[in-house]
N, C-alpha and C. Protein backbone atom coordinates (compact mmCIF):
# COMPACT_ATOMS: atom_id res chain seq x y z
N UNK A 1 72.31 -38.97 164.26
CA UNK A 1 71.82 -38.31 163.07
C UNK A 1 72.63 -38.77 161.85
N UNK A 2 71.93 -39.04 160.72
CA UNK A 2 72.51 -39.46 159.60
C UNK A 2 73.36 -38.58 158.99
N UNK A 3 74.46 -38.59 158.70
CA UNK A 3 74.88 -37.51 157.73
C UNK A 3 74.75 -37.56 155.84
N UNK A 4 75.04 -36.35 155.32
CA UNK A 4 74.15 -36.12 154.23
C UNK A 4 74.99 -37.74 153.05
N UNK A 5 76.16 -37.79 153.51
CA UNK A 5 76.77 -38.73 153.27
C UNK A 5 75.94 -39.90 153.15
N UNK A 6 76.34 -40.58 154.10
CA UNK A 6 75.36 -41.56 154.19
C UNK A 6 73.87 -41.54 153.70
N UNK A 7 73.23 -40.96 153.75
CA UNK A 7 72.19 -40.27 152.84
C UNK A 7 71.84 -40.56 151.82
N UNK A 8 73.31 -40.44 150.90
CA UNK A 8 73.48 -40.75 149.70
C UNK A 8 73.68 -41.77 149.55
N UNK A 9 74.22 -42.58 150.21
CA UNK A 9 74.81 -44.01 150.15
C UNK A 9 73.81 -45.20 150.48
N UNK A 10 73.22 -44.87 150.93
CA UNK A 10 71.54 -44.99 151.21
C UNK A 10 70.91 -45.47 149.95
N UNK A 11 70.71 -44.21 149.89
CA UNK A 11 70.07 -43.95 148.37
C UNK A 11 70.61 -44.42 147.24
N UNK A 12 71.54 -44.47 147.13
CA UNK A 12 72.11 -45.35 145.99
C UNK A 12 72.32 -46.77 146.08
N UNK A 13 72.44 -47.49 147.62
CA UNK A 13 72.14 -48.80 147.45
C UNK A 13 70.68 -49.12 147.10
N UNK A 14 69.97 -48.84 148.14
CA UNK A 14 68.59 -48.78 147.49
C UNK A 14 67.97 -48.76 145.92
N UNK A 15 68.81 -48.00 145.62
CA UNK A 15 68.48 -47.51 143.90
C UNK A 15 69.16 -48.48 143.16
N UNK A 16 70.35 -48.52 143.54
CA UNK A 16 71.35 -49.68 142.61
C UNK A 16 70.22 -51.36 142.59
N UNK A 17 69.26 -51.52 143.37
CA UNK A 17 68.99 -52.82 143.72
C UNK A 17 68.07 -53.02 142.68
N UNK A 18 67.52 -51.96 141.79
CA UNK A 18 66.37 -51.49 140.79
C UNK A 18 66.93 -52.30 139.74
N UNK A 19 68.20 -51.61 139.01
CA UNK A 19 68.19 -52.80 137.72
C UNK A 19 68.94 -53.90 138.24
N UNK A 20 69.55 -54.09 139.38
CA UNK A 20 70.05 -55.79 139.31
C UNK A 20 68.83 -56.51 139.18
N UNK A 21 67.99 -56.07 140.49
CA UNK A 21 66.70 -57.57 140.55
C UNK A 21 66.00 -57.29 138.71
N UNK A 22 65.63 -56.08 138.19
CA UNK A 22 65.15 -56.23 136.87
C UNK A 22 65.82 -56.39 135.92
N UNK A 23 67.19 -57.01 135.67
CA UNK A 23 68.29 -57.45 134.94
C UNK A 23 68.30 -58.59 135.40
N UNK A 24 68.27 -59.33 136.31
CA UNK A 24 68.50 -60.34 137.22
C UNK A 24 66.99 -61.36 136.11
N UNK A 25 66.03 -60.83 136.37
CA UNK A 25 64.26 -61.34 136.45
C UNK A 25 64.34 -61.51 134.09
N UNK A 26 64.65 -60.81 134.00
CA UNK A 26 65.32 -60.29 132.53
C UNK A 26 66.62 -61.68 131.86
N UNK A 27 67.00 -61.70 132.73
CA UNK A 27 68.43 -63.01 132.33
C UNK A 27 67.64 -64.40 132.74
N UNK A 28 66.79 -64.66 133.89
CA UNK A 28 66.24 -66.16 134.12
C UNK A 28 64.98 -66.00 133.11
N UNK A 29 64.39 -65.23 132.98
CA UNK A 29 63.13 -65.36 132.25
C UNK A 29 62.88 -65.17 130.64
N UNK A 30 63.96 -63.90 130.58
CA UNK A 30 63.70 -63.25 129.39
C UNK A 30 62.50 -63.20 128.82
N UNK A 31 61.93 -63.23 127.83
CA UNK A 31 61.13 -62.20 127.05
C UNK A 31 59.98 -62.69 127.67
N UNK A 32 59.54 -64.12 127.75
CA UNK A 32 58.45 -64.49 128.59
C UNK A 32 58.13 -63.79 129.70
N UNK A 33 59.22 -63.32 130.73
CA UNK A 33 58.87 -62.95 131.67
C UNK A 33 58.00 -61.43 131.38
N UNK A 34 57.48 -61.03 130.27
CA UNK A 34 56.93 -59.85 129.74
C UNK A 34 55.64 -60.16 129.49
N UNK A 35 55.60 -61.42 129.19
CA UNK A 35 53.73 -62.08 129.02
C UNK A 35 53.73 -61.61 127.31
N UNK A 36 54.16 -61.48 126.60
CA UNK A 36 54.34 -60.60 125.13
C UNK A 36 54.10 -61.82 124.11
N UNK A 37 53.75 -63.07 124.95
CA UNK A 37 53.39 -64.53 123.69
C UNK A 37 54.97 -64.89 123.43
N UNK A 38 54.57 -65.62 122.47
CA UNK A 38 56.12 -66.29 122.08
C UNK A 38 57.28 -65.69 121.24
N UNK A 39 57.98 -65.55 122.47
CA UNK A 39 58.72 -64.68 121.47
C UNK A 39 59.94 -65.18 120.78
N UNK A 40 60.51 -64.10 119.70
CA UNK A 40 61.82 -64.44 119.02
C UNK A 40 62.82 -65.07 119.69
N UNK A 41 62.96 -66.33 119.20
CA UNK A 41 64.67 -66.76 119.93
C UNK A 41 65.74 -65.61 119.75
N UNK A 42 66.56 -65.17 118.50
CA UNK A 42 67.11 -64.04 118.90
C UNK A 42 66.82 -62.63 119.32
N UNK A 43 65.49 -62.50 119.42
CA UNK A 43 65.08 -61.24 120.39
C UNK A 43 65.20 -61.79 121.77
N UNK A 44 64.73 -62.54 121.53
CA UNK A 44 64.67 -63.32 123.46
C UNK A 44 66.65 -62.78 123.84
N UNK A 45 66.98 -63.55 123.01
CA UNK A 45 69.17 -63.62 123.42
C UNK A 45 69.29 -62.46 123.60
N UNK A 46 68.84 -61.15 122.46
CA UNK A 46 69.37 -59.72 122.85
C UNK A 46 68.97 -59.28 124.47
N UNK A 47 67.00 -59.77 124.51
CA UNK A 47 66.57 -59.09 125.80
C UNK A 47 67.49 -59.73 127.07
N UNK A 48 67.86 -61.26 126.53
CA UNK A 48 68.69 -61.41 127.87
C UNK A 48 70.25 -60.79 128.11
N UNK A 49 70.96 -60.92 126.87
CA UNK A 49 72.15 -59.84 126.76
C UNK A 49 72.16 -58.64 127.45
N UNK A 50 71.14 -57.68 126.89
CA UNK A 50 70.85 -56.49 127.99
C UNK A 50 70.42 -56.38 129.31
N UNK A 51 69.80 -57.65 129.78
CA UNK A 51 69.13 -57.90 131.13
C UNK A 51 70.38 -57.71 131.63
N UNK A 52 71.37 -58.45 131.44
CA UNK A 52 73.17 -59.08 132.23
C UNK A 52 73.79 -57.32 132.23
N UNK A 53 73.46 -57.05 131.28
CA UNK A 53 73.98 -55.56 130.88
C UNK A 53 73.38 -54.46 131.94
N UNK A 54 72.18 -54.40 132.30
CA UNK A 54 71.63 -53.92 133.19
C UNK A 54 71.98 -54.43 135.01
N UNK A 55 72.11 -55.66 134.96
CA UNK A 55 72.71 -56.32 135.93
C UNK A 55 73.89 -55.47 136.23
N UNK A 56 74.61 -55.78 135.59
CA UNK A 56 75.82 -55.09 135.81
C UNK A 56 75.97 -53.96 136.42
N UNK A 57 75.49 -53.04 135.30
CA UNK A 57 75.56 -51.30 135.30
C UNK A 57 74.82 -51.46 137.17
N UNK A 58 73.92 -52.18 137.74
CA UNK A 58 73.63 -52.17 138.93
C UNK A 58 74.65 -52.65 140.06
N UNK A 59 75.44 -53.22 139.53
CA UNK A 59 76.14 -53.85 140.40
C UNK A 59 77.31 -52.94 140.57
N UNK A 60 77.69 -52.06 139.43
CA UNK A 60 78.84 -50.93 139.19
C UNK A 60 78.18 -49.99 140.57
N UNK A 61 77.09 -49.93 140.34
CA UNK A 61 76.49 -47.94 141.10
C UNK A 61 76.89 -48.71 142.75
N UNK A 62 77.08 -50.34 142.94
CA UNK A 62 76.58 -50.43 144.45
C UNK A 62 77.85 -50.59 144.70
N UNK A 63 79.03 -50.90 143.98
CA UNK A 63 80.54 -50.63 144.41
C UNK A 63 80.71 -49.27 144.12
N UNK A 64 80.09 -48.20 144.54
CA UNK A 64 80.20 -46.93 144.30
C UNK A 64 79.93 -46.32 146.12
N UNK A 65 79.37 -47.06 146.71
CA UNK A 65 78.96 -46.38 147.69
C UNK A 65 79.98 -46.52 149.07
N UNK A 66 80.40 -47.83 149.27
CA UNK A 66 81.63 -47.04 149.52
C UNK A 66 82.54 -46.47 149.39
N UNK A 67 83.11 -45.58 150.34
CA UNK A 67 83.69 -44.27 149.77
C UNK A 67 83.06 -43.79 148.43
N UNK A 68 81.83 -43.45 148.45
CA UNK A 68 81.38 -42.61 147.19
C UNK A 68 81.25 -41.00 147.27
N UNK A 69 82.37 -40.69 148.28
CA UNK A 69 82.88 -39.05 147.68
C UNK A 69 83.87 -39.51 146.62
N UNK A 70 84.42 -40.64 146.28
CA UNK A 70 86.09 -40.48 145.47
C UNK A 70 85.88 -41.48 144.71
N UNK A 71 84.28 -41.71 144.21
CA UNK A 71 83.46 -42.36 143.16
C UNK A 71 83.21 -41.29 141.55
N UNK A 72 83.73 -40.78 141.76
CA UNK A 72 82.94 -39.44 140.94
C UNK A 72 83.27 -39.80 139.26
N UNK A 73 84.07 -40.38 139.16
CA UNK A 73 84.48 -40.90 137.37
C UNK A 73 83.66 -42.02 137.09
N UNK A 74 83.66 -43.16 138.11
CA UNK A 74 82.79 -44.05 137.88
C UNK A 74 81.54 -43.85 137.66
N UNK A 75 80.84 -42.99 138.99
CA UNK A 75 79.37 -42.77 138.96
C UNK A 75 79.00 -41.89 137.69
N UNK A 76 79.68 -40.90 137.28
CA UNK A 76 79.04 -40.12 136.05
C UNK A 76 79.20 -41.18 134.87
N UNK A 77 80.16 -41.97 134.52
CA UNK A 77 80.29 -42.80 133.43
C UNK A 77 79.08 -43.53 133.51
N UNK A 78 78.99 -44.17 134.53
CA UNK A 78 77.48 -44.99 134.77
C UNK A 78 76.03 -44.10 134.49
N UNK A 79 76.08 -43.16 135.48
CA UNK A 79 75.06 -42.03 134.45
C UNK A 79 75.17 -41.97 133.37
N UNK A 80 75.97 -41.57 132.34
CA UNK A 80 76.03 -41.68 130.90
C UNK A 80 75.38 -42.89 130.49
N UNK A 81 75.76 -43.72 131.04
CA UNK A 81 74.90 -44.78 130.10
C UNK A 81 73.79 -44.79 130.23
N UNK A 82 73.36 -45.20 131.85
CA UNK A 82 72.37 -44.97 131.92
C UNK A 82 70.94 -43.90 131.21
N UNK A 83 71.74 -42.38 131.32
CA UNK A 83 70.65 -41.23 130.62
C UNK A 83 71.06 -42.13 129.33
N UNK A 84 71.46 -42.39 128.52
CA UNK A 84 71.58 -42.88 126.45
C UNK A 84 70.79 -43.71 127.02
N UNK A 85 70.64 -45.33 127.71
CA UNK A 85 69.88 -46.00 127.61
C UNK A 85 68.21 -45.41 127.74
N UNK A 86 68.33 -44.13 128.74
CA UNK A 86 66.65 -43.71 128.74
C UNK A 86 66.40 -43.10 127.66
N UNK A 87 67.16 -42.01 127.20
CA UNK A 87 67.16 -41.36 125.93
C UNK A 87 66.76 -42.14 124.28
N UNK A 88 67.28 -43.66 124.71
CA UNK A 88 66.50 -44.43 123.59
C UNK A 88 65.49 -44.70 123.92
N UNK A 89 65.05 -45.16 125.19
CA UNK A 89 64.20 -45.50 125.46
C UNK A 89 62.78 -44.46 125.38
N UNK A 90 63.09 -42.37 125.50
CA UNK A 90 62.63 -41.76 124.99
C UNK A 90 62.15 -41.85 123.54
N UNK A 91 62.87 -41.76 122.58
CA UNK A 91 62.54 -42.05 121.02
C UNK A 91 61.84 -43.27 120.96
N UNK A 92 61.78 -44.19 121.79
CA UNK A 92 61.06 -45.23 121.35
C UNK A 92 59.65 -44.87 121.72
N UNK A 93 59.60 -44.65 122.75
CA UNK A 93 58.15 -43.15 123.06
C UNK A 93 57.34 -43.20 121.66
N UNK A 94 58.29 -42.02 121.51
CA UNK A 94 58.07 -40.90 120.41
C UNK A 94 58.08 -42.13 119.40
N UNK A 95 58.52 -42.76 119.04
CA UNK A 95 58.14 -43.48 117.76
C UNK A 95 57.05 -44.55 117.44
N UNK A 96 56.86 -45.26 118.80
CA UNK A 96 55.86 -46.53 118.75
C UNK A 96 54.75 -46.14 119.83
N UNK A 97 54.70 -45.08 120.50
CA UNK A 97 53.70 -45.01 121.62
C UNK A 97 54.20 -45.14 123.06
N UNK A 98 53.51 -45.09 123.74
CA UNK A 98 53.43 -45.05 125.17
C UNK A 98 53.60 -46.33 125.90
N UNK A 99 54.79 -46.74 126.43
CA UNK A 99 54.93 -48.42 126.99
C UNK A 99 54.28 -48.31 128.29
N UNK A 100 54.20 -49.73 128.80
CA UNK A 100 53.95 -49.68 130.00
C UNK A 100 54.03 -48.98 131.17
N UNK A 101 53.09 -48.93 132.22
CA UNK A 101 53.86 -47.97 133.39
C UNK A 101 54.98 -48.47 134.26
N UNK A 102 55.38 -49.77 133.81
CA UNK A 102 56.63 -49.89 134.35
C UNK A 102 58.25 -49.33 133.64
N UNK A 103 57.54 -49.45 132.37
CA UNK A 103 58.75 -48.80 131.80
C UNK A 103 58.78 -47.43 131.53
N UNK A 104 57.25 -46.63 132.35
CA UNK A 104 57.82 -45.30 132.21
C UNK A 104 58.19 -44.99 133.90
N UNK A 105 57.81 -45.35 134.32
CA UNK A 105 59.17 -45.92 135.73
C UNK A 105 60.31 -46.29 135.16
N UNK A 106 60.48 -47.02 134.54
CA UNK A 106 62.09 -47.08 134.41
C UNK A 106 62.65 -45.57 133.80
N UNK A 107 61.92 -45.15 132.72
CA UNK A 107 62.36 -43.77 132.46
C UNK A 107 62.19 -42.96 132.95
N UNK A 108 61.78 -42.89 133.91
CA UNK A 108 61.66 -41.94 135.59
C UNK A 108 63.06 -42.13 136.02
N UNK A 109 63.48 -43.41 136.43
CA UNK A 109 64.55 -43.57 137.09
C UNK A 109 66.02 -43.21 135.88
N UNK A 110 65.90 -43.51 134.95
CA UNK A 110 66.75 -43.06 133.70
C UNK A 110 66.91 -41.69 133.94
N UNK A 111 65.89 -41.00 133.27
CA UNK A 111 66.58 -39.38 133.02
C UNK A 111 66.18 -38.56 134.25
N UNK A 112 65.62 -39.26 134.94
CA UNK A 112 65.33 -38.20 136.04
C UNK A 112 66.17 -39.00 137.75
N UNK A 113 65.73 -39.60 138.19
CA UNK A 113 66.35 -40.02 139.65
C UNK A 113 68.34 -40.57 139.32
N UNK A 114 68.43 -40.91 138.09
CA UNK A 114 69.83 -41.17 137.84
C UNK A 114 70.83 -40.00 137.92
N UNK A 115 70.36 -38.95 137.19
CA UNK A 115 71.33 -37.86 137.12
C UNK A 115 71.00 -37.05 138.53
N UNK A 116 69.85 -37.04 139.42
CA UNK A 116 69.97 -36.18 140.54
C UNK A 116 70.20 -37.21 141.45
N UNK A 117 70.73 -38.06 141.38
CA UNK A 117 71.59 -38.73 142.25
C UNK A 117 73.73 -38.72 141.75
N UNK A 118 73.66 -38.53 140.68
CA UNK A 118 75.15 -37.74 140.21
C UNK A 118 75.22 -36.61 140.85
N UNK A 119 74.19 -35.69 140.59
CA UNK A 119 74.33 -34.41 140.93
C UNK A 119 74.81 -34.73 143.18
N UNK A 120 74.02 -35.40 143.10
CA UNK A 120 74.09 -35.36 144.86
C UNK A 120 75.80 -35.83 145.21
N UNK A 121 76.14 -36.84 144.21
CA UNK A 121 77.21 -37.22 144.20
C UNK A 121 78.88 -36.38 144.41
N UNK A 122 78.56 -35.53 143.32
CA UNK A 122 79.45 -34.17 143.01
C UNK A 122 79.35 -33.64 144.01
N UNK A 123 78.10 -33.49 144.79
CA UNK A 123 77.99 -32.54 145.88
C UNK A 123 78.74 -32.56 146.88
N UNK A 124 78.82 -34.09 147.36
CA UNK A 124 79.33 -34.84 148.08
C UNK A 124 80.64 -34.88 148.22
N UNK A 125 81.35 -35.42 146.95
CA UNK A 125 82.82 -35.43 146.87
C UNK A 125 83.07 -33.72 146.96
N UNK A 126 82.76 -32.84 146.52
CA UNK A 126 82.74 -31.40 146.53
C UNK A 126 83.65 -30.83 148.02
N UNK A 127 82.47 -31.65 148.89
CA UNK A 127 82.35 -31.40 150.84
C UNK A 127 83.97 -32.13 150.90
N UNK A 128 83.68 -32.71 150.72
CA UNK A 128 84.73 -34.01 151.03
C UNK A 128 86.22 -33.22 150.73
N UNK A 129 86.23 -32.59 149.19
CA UNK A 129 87.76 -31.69 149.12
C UNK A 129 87.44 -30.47 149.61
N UNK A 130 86.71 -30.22 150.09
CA UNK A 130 87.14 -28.82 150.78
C UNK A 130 87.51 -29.12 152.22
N UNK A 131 86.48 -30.09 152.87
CA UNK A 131 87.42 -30.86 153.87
C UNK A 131 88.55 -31.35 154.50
N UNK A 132 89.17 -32.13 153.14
CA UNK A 132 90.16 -32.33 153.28
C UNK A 132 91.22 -30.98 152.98
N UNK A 133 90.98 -30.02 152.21
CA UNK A 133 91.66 -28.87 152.01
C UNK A 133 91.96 -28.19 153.45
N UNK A 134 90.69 -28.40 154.45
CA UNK A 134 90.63 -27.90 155.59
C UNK A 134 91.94 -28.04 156.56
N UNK A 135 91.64 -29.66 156.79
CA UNK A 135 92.63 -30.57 157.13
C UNK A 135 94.25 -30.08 157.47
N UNK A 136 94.15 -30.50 155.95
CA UNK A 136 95.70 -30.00 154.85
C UNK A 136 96.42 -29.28 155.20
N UNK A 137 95.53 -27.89 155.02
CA UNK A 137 96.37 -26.51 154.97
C UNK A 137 95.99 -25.17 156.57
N UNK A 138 94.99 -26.27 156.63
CA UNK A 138 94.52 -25.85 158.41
C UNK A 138 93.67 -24.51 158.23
N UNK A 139 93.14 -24.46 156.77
CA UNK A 139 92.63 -22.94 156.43
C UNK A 139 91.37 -23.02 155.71
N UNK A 140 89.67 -22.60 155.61
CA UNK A 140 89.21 -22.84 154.84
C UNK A 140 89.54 -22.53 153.30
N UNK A 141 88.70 -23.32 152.34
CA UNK A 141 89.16 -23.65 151.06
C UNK A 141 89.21 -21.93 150.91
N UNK A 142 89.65 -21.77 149.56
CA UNK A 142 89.85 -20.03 148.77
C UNK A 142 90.69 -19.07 150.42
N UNK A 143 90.90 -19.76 150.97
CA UNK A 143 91.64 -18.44 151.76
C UNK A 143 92.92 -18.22 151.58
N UNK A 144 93.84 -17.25 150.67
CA UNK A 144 95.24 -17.23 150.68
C UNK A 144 96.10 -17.82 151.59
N UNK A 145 97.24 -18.33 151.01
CA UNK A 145 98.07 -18.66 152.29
C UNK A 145 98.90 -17.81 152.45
N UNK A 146 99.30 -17.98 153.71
CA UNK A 146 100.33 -16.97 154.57
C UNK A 146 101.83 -16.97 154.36
């Protein structure tokens, strides 16, 4: 049986693989790879700048999973960016219309599957110190000592 651990670790490689390959597809292709006609040479450089940028931030969440109970500074910092990057990507919504359904998949995975995978995270490391508290002091967590 899997434990909830692993579970997570699971799930976050899986998930982490989302913006490398579309950061990855983003850096060889750039803006072409959007079908959007010819685009700006320096729009093209930014979209590939951020592709590498996205790369990354994917490559951060997948050195997270091992040992990702005692990930917990990394993974929320990475959330942070992540939710601001959807959060612009919200206002851009709201300002120019409705993008593609891939990019409201990506803002699926932004403000919604990013932070309830933090949240699972916390949960995780949570188990993990009371565990080890167990361990430790040979007593469950909050029980006075003797």
């Amino acid at each position: 049986m899997m434990t909830e651990r692993q579970a997570l670790q699971r799930t976050v490689a899986v998930a982490a693989i989302v913006p490398i390959a579309a950061g990855l597809y983003g850096v060889v292709f750039g803006m072409n790879g959007l079908e959007v006609g010819l685009p700006d040479i320096s729009a093209d450089s930014h979209f590939r700048y951020l592709s590498g940028l996205l790369t990354g931030i994917g490559i951060l969440f997948l050195t997270c999973v091992a040992g990702i109970e005692e990930k917990g500074r990394l993974f929320r910092f990475l959330t942070l960016v992540v939710v601001l990057g959807g959060l612009a990507r919200l206002l851009g919504l709201w300002l120019t219309g409705v993008p593609s359904l891939t990019m409201l998949a990506a803002l699926g995975m932004e403000l919604g599957v990013t932070p309830l995978l933090c949240l699972w995270q916390a949960r995780i490391a949570g188990r993990a110190r009371d565990a080890a508290a167990i361990v430790e002091t040979g007593a469950a967590p909050g029980t006075p000592a003797r």
